[in-house]
Protein backbone atom coordinates (compact mmCIF):
# COMPACT_ATOMS: atom_id res chain seq x y z
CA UNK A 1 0.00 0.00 0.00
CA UNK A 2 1.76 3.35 -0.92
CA UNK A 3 2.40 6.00 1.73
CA UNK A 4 0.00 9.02 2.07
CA UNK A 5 1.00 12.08 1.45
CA UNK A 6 1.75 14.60 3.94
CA UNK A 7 -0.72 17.61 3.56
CA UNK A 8 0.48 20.75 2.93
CA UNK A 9 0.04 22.51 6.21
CA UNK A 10 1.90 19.80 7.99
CA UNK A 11 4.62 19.81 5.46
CA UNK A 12 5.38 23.46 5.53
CA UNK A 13 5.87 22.83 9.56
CA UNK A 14 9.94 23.89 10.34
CA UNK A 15 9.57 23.78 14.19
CA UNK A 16 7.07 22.55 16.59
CA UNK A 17 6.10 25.22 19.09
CA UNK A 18 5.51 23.88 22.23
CA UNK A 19 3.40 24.54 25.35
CA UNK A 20 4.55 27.62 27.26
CA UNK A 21 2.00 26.58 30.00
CA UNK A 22 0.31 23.03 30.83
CA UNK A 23 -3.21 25.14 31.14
CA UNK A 24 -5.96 25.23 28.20
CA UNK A 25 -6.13 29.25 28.45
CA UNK A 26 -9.38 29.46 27.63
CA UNK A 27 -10.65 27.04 30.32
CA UNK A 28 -8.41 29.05 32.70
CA UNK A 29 -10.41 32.45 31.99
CA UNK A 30 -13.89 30.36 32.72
CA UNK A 31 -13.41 28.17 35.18
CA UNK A 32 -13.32 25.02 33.04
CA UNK A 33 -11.69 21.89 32.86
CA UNK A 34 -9.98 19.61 30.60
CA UNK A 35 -8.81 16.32 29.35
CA UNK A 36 -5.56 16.85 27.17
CA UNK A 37 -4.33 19.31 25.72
CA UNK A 38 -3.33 20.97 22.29
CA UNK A 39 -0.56 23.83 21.25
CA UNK A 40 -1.70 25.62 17.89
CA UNK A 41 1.06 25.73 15.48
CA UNK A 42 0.46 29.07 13.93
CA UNK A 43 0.00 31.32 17.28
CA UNK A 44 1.04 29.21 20.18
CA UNK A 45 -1.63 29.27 22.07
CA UNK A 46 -2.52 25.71 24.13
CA UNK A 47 -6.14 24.94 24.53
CA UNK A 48 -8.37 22.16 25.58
CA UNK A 49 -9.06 18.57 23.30
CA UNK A 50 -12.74 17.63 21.60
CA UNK A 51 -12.51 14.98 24.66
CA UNK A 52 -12.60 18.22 26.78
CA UNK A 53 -15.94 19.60 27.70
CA UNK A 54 -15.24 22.96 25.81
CA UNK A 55 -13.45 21.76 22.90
CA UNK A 56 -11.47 24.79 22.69
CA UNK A 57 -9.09 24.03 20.30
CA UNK A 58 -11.67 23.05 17.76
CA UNK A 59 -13.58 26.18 18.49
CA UNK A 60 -9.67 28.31 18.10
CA UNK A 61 -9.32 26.28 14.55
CA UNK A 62 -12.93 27.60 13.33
CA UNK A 63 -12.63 31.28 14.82
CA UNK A 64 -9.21 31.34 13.64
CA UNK A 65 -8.23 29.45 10.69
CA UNK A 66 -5.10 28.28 12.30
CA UNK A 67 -4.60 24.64 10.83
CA UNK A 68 -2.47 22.80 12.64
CA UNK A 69 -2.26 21.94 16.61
CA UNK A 70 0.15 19.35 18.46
CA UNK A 71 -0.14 17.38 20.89
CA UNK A 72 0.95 19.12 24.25
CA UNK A 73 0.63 15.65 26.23
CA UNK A 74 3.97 15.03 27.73
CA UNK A 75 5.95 11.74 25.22
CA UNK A 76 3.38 12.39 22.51
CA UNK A 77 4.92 13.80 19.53
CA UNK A 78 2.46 14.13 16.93
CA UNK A 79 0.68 17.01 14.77
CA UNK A 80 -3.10 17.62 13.09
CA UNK A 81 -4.49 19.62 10.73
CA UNK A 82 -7.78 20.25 10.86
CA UNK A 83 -8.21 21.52 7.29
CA UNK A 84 -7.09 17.96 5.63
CA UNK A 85 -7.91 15.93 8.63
CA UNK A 86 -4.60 14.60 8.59
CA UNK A 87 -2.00 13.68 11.54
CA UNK A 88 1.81 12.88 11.55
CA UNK A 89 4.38 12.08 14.05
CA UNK A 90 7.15 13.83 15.00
């Protein structure tokens, strides 16, 4: 079976920015909780996983446009972009 293709948004990736805080900042400014968490690739901002009650970095990806988040789970090393529904490791 022949390898998929990286997309293009994961491909143009130089540098994985990572968590400056283990905190989903939006949860932080309600009150909320969450699961796991997720770094956005284009601004850097970490935010809460769609197994998180406010889904915040789905709702940052919509609002936003940014692509791409990674995984900001300590040993995971892995990327997805929303736009092609597509994840690689790192």
């Amino acid at each position: 079976m022949p390898k998929q293709q990286v997309c293009s948004h994961l491909a143009e990736l130089t540098e994985i920015k990572p968590a400056q805080a283990y905190v989903c900042d939006e949860c932080v400014k309600v009150g909320g909780t969450w699961v796991h968490l997720r770094t956005c690739q284009t601004c850097g901002t970490t935010l809460c996983c769609d197994s998180s009650p406010s889904r915040h970095a789905t709702r940052h990806f919509h609002a936003s446009g940014h692509p791409v988040v990674a995984s900001a789970e300590p040993g995971e090393r892995w990327v997805w972009c929303y736009t092609d529904q597509q994840m690689a490791q790192y």
